[in-house]
PDB file of N, CA and C in Angstrom:
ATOM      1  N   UNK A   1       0.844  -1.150   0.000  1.00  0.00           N
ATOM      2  CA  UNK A   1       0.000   0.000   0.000  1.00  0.00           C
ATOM      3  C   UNK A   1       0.901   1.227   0.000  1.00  0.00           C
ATOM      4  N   UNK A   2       0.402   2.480  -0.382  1.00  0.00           N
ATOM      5  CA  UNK A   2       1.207   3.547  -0.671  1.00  0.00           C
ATOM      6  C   UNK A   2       0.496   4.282  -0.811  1.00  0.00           C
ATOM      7  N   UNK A   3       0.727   5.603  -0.373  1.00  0.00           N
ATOM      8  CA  UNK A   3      -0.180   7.277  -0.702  1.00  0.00           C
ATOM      9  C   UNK A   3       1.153   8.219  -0.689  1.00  0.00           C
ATOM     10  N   UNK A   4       0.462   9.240  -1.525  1.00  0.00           N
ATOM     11  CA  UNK A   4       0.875  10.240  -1.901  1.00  0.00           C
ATOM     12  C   UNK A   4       0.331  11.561  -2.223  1.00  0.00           C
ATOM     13  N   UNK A   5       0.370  12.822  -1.809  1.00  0.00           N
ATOM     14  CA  UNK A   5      -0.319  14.177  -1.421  1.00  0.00           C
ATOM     15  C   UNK A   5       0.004  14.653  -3.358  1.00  0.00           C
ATOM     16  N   UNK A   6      -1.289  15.052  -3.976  1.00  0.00           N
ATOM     17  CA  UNK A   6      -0.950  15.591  -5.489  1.00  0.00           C
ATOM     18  C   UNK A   6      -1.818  17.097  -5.179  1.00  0.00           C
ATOM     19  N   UNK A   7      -1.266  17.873  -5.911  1.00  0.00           N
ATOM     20  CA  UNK A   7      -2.643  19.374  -6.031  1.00  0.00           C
ATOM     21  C   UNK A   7      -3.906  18.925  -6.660  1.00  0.00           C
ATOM     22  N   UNK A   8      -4.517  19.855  -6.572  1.00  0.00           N
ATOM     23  CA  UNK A   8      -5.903  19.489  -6.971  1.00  0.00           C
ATOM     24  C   UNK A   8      -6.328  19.608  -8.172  1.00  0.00           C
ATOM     25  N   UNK A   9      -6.806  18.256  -9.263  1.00  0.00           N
ATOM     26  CA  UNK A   9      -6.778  18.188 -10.551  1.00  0.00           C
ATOM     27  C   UNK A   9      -5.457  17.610 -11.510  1.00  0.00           C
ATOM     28  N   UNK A  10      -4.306  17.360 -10.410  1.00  0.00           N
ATOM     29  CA  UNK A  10      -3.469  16.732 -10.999  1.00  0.00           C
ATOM     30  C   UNK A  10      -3.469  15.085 -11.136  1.00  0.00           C
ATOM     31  N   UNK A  11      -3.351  14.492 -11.603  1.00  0.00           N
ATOM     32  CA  UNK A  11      -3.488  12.908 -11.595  1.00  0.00           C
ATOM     33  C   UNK A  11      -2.285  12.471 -10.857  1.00  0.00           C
ATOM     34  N   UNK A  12      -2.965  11.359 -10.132  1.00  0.00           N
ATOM     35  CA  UNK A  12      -2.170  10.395  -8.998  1.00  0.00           C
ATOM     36  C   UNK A  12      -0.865   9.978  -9.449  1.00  0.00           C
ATOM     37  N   UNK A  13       0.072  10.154  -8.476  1.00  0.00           N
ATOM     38  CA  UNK A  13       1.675   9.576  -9.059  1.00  0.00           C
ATOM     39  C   UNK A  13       1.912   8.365  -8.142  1.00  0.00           C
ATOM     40  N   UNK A  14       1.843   7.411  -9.253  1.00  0.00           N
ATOM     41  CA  UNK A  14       2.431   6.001  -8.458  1.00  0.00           C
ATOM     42  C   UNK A  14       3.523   5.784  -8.272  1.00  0.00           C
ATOM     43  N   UNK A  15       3.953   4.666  -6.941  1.00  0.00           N
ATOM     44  CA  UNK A  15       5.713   4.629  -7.272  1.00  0.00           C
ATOM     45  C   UNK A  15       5.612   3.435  -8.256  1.00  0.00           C
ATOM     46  N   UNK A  16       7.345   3.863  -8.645  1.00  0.00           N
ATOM     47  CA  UNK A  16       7.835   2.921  -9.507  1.00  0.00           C
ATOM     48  C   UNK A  16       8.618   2.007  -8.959  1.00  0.00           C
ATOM     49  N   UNK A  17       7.701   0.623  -9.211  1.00  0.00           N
ATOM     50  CA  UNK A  17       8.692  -0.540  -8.651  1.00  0.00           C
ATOM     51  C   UNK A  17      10.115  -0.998  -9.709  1.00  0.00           C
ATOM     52  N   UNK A  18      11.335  -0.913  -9.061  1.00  0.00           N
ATOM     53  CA  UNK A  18      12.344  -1.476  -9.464  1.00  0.00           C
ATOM     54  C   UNK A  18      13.110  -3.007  -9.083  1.00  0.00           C
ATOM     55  N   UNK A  19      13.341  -3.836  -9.782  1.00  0.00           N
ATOM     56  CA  UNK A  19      14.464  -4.905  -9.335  1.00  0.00           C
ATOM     57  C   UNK A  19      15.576  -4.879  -9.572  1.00  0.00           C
ATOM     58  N   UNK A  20      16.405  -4.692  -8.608  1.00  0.00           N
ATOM     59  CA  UNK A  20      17.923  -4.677  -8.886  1.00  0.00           C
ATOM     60  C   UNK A  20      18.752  -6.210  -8.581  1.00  0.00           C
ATOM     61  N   UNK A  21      19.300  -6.954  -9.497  1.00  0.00           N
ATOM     62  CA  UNK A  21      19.994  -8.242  -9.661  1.00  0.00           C
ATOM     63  C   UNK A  21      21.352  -7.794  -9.437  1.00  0.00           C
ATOM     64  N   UNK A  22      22.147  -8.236  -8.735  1.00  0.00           N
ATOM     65  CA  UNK A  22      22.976  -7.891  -8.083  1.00  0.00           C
ATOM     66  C   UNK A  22      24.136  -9.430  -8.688  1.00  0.00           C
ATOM     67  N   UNK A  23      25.290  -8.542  -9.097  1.00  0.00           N
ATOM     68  CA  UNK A  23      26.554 -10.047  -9.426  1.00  0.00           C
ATOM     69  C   UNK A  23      25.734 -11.019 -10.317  1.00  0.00           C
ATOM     70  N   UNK A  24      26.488 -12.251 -10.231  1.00  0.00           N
ATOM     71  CA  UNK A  24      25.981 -13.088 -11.173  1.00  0.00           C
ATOM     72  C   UNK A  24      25.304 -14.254 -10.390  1.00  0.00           C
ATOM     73  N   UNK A  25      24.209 -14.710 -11.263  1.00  0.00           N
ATOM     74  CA  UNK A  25      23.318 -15.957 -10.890  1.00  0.00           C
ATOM     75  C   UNK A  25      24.449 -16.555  -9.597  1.00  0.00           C
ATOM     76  N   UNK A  26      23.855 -17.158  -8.828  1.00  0.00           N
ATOM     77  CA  UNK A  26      24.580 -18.099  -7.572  1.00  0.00           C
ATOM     78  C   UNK A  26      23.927 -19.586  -8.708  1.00  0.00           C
ATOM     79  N   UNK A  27      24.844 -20.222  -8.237  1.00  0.00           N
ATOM     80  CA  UNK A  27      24.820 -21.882  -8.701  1.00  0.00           C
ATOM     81  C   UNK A  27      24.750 -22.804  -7.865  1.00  0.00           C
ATOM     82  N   UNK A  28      23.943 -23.954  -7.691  1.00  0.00           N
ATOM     83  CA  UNK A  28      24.232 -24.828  -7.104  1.00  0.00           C
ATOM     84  C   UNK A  28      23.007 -25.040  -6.074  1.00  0.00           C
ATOM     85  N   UNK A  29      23.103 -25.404  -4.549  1.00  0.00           N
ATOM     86  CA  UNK A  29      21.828 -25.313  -3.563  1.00  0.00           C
ATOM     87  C   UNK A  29      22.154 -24.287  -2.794  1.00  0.00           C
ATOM     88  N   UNK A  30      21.047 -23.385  -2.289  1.00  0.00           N
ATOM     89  CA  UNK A  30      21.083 -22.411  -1.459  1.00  0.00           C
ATOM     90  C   UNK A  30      20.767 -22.657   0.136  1.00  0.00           C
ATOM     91  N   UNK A  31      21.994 -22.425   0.474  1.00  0.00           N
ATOM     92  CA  UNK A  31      21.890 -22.716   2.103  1.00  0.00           C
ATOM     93  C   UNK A  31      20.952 -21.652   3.116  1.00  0.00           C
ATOM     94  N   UNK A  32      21.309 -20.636   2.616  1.00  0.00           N
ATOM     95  CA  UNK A  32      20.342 -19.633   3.483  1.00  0.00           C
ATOM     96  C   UNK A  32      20.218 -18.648   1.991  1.00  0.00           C
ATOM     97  N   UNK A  33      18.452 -18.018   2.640  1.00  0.00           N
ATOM     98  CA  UNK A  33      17.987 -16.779   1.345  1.00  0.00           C
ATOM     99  C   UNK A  33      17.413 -16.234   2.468  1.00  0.00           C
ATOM    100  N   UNK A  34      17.524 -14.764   1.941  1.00  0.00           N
ATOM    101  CA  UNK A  34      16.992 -13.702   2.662  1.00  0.00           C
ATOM    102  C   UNK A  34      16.687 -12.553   1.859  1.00  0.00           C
ATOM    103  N   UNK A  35      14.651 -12.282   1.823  1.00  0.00           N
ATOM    104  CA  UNK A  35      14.181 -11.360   1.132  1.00  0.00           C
ATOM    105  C   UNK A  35      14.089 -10.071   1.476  1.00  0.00           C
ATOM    106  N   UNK A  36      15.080  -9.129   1.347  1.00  0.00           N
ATOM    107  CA  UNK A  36      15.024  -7.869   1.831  1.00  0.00           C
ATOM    108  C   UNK A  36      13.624  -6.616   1.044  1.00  0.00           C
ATOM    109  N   UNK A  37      13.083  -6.134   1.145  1.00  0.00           N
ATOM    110  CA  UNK A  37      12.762  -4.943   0.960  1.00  0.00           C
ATOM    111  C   UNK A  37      13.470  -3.347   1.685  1.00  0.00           C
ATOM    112  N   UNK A  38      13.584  -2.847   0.461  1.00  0.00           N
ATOM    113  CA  UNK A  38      13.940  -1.062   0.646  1.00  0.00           C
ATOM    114  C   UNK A  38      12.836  -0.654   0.198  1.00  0.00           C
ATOM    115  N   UNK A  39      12.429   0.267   1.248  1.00  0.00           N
ATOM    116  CA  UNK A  39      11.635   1.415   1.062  1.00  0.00           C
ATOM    117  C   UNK A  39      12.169   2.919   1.167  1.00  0.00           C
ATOM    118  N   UNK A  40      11.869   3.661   0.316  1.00  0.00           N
ATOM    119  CA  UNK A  40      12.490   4.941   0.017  1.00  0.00           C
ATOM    120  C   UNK A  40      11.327   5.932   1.028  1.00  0.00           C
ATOM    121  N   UNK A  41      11.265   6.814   2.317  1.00  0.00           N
ATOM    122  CA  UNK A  41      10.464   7.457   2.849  1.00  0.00           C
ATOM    123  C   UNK A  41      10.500   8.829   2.525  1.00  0.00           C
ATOM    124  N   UNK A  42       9.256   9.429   2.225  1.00  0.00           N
ATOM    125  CA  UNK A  42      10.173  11.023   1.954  1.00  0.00           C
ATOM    126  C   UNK A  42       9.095  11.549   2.966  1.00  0.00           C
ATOM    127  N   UNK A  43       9.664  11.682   4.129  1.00  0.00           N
ATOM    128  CA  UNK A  43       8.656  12.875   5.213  1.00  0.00           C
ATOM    129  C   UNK A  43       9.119  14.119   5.749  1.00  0.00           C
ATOM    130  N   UNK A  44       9.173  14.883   5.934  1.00  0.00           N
ATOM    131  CA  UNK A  44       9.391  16.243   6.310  1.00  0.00           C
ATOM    132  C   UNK A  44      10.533  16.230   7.402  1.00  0.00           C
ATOM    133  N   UNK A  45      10.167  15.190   8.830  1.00  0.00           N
ATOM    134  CA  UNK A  45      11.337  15.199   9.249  1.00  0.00           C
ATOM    135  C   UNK A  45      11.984  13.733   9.200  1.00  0.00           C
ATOM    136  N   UNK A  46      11.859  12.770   8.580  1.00  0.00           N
ATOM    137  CA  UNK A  46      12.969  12.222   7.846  1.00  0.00           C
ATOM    138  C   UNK A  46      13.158  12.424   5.962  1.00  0.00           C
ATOM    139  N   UNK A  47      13.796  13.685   5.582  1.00  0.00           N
ATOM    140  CA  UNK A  47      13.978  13.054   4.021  1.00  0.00           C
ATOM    141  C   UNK A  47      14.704  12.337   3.788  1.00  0.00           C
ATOM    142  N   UNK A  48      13.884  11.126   2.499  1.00  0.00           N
ATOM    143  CA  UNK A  48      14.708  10.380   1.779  1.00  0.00           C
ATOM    144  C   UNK A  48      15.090   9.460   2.613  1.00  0.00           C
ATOM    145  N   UNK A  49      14.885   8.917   3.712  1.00  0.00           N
ATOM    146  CA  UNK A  49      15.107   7.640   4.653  1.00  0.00           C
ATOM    147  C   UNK A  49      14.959   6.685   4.310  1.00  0.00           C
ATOM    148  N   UNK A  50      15.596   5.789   4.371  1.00  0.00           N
ATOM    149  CA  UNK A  50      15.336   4.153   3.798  1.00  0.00           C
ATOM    150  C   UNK A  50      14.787   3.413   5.042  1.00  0.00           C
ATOM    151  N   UNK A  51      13.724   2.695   4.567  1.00  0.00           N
ATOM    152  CA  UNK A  51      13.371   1.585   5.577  1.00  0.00           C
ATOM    153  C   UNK A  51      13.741   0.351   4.871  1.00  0.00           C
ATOM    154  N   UNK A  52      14.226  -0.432   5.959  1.00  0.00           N
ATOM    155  CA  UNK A  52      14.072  -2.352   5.157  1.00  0.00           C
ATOM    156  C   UNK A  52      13.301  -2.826   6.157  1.00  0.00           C
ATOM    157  N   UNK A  53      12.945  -4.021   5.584  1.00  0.00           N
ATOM    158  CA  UNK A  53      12.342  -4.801   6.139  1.00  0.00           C
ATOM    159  C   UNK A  53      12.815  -6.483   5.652  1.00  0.00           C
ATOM    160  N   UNK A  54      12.666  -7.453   6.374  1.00  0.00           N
ATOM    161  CA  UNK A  54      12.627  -8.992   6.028  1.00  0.00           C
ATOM    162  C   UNK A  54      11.908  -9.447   5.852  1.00  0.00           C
ATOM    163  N   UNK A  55      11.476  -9.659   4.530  1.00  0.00           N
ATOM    164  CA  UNK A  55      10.249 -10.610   3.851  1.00  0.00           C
ATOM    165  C   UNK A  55      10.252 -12.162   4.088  1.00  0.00           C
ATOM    166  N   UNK A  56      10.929 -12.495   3.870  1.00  0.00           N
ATOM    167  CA  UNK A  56      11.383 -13.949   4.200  1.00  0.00           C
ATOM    168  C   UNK A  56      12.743 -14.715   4.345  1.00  0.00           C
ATOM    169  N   UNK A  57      12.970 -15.424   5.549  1.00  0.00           N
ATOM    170  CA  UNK A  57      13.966 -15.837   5.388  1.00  0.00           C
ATOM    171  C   UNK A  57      14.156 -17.659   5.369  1.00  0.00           C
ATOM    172  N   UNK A  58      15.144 -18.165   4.715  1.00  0.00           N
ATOM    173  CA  UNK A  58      15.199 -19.762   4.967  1.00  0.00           C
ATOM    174  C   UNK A  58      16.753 -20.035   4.667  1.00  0.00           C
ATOM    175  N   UNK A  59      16.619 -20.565   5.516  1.00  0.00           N
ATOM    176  CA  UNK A  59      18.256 -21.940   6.263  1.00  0.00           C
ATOM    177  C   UNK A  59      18.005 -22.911   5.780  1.00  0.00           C
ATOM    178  N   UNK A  60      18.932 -23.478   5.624  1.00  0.00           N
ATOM    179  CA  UNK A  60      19.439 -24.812   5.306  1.00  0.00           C
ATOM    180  C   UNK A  60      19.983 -25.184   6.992  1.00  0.00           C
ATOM    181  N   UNK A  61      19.734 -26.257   7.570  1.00  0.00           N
ATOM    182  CA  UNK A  61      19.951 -26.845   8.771  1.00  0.00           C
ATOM    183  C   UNK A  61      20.379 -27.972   8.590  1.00  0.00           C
ATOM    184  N   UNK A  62      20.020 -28.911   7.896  1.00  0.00           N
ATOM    185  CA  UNK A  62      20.832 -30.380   7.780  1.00  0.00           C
ATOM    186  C   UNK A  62      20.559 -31.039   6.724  1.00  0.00           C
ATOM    187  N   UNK A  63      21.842 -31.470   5.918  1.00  0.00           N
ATOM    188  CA  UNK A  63      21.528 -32.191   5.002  1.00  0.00           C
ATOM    189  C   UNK A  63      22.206 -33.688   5.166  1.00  0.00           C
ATOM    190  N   UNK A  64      21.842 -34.519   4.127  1.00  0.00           N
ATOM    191  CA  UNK A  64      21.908 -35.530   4.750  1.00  0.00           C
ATOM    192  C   UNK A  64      21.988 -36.450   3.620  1.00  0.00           C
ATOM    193  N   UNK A  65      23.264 -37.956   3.004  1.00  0.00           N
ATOM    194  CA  UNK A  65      23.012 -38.350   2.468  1.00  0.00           C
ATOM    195  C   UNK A  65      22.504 -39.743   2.441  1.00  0.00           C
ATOM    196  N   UNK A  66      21.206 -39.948   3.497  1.00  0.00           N
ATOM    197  CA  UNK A  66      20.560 -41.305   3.345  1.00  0.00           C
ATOM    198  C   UNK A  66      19.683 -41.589   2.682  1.00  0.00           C
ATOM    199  N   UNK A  67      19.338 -42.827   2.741  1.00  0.00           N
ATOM    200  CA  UNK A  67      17.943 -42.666   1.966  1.00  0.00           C
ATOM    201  C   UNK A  67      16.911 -42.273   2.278  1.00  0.00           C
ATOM    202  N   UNK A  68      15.925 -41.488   1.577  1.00  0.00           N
ATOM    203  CA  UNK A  68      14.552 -40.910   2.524  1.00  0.00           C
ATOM    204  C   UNK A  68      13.564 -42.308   2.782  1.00  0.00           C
ATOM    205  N   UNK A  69      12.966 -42.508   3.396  1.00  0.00           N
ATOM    206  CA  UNK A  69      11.720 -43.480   3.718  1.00  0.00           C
ATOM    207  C   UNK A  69      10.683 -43.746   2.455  1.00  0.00           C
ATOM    208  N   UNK A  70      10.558 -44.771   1.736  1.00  0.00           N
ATOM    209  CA  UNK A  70       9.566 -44.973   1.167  1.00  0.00           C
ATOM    210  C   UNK A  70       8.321 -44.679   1.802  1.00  0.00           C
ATOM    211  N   UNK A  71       8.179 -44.352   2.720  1.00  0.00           N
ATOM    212  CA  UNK A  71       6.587 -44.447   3.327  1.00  0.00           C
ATOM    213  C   UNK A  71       6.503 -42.951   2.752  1.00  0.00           C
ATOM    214  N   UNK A  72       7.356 -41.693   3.060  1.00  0.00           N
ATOM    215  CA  UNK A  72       7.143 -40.270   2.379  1.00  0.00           C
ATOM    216  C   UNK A  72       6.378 -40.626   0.803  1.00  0.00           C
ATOM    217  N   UNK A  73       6.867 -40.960  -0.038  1.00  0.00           N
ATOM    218  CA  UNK A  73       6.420 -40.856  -0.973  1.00  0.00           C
ATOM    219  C   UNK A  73       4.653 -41.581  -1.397  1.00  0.00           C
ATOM    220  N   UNK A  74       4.528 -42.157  -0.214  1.00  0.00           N
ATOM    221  CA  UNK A  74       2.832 -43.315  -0.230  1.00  0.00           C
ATOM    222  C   UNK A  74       1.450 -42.495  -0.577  1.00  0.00           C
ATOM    223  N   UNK A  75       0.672 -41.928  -1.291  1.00  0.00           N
ATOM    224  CA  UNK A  75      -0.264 -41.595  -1.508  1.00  0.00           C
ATOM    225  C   UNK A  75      -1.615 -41.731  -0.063  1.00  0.00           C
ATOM    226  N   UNK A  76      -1.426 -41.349   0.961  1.00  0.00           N
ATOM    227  CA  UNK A  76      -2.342 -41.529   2.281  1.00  0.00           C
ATOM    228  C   UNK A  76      -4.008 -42.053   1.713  1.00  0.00           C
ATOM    229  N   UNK A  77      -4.472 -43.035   2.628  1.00  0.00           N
ATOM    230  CA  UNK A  77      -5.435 -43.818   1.969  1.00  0.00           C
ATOM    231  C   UNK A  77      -7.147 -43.215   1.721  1.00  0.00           C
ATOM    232  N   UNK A  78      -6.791 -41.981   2.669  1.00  0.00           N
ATOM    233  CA  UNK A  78      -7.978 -40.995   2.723  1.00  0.00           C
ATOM    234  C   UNK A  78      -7.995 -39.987   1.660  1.00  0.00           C
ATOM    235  N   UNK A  79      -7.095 -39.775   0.758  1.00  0.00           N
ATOM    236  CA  UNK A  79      -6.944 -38.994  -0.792  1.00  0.00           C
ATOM    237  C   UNK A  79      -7.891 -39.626  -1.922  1.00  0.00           C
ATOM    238  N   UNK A  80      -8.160 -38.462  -2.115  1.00  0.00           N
ATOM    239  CA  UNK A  80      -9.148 -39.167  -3.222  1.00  0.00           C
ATOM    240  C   UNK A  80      -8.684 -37.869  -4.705  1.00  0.00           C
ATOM    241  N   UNK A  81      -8.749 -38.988  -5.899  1.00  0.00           N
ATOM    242  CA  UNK A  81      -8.231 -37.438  -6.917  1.00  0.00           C
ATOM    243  C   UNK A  81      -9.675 -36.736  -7.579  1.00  0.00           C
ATOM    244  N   UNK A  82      -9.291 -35.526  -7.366  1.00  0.00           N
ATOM    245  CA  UNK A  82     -10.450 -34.698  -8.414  1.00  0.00           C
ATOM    246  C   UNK A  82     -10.046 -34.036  -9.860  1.00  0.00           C
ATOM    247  N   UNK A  83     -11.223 -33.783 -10.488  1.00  0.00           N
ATOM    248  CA  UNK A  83     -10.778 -33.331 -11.243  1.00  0.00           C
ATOM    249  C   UNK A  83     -10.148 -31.812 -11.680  1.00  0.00           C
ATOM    250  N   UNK A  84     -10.187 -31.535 -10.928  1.00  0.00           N
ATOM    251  CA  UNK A  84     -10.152 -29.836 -10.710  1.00  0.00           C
ATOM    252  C   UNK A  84     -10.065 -29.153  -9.398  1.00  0.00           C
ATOM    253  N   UNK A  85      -9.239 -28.062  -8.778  1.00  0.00           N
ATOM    254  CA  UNK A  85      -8.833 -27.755  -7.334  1.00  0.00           C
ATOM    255  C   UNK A  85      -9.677 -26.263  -7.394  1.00  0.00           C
ATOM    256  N   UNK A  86     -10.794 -26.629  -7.112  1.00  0.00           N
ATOM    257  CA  UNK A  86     -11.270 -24.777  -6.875  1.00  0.00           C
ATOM    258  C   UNK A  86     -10.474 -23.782  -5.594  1.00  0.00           C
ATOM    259  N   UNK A  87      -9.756 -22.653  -6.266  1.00  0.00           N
ATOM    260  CA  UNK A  87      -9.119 -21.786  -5.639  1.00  0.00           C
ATOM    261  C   UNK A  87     -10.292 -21.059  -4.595  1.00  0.00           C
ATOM    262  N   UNK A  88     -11.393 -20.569  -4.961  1.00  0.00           N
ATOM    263  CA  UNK A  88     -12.496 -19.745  -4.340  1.00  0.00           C
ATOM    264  C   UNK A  88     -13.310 -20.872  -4.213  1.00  0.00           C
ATOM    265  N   UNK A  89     -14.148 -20.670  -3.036  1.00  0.00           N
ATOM    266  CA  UNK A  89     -15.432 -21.582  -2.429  1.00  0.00           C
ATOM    267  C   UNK A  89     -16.596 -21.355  -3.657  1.00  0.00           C
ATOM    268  N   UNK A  90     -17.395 -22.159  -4.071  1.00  0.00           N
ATOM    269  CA  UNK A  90     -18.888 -21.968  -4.636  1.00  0.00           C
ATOM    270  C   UNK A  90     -19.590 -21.741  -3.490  1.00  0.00           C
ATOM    271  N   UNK A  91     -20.154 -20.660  -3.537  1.00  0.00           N
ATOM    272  CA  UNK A  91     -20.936 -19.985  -2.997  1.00  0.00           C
ATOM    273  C   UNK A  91     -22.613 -20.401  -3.855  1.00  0.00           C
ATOM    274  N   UNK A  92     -23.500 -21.042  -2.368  1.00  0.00           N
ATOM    275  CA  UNK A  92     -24.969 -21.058  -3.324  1.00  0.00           C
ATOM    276  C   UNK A  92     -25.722 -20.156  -4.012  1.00  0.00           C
ATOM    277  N   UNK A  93     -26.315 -19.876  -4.708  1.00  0.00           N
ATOM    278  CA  UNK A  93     -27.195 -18.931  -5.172  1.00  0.00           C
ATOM    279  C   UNK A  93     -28.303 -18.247  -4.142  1.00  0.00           C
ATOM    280  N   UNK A  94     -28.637 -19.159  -3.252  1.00  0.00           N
ATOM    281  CA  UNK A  94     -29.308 -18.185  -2.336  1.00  0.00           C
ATOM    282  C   UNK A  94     -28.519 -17.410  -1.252  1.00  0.00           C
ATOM    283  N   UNK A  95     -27.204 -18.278  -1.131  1.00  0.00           N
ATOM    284  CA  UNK A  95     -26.313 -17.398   0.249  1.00  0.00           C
ATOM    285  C   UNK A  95     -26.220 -16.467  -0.517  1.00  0.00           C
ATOM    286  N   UNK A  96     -25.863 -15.821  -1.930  1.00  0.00           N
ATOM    287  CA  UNK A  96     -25.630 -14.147  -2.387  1.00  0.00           C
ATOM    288  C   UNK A  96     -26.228 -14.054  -2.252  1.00  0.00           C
ATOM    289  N   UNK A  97     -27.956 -14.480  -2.399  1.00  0.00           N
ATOM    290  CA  UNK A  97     -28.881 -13.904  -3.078  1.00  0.00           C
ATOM    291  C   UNK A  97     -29.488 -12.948  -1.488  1.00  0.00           C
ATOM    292  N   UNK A  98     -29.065 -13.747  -0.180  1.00  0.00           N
ATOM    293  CA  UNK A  98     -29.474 -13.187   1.363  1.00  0.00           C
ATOM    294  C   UNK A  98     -28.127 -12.127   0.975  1.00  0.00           C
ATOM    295  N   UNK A  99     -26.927 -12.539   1.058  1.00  0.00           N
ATOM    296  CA  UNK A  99     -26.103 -11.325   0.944  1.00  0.00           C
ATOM    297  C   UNK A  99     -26.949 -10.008   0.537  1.00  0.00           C
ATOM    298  N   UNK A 100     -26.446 -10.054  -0.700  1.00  0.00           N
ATOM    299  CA  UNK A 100     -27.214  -9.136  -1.510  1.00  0.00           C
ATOM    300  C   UNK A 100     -28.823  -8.189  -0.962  1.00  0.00           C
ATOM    301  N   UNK A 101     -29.793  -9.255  -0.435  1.00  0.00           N
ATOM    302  CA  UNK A 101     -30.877  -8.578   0.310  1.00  0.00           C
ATOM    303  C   UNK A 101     -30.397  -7.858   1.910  1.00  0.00           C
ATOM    304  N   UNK A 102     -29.743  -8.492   2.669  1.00  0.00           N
ATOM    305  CA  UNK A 102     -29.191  -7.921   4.046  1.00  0.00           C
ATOM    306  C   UNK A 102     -28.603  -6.470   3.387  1.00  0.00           C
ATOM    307  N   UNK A 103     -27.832  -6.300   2.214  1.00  0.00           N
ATOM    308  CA  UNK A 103     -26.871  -5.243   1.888  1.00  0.00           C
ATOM    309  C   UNK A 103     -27.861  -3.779   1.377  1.00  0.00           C
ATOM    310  N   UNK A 104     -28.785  -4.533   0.248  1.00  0.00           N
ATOM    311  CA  UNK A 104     -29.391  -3.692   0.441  1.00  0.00           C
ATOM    312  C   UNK A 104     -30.510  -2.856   1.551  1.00  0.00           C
ATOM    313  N   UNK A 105     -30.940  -3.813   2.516  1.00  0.00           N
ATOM    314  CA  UNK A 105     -32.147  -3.738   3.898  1.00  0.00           C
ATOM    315  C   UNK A 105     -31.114  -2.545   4.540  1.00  0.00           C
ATOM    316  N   UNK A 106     -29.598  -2.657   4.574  1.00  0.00           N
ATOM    317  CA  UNK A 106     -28.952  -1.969   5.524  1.00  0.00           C
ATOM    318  C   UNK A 106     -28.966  -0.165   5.102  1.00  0.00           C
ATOM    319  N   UNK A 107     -28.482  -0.416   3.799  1.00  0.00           N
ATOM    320  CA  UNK A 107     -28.601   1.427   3.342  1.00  0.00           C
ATOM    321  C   UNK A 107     -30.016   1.730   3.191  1.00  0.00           C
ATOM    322  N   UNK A 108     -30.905   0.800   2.641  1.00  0.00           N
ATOM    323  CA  UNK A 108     -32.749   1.160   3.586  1.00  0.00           C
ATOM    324  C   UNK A 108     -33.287   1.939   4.652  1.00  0.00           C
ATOM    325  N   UNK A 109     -32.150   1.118   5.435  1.00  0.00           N
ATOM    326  CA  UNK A 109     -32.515   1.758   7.015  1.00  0.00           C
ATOM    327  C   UNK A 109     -31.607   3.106   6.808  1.00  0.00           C
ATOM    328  N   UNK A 110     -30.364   2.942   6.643  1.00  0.00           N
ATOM    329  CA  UNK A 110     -29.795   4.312   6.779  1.00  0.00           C
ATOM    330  C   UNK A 110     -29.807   5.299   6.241  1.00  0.00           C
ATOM    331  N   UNK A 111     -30.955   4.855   5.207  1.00  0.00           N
ATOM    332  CA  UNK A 111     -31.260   6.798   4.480  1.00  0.00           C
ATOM    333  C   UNK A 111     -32.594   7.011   4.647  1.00  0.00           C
ATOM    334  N   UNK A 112     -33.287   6.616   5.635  1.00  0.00           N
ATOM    335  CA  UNK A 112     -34.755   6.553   6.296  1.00  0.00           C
ATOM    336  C   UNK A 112     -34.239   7.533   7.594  1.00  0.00           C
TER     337      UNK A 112
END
């Protein structure tokens, strides 16, 4: 999220997101990653301040060359396959359809 103060009648100035790639590709497995964000602040009494923050971080803790367990790889006996993974719930036609009536009943009341 982001705001920004414009005069009046001027159109909104968004920031501009940049990625900066830094050296060359790393090769191989990554033992530890760490997602930094910079934020550029411009306030009156801090200009131009940088904030960071840590988006995510992950370690490597132990590696190991045995064999993993056949049982990891077993399909659990309560899986069943579908054909398709709905991201959003189906919602019934009457749960909008009460939505929809509660939403309107409410600005009803409040311009009465």
């Amino acid at each position: 999220m982001s705001g920004a103060t414009t005069k009046i009648g001027e159109p909104p100035q968004f920031p501009v997101i940049t990625f900066k790639n830094v050296g060359n590709p790393e090769r191989g497995l990554a033992l530890k990653t760490k997602e930094v964000f910079r934020t550029i602040v411009s306030l009156p009494i801090h200009p131009d301040r940088i904030v960071e923050s840590v988006g995510q971080e992950t370690e490597v803790t132990e590696l190991s060359t045995e064999p993993l367990d056949p049982a990891l790889f077993e399909v659990p006996k309560n899986f069943r396959k579908v054909s398709e993974i709905r991201r959003a719930p189906v919602v019934p036609y009457w749960t909008r359809m009460r939505g929809w009536l509660d939403y309107y009943w409410v600005r009803l009341k409040r311009a009465i």
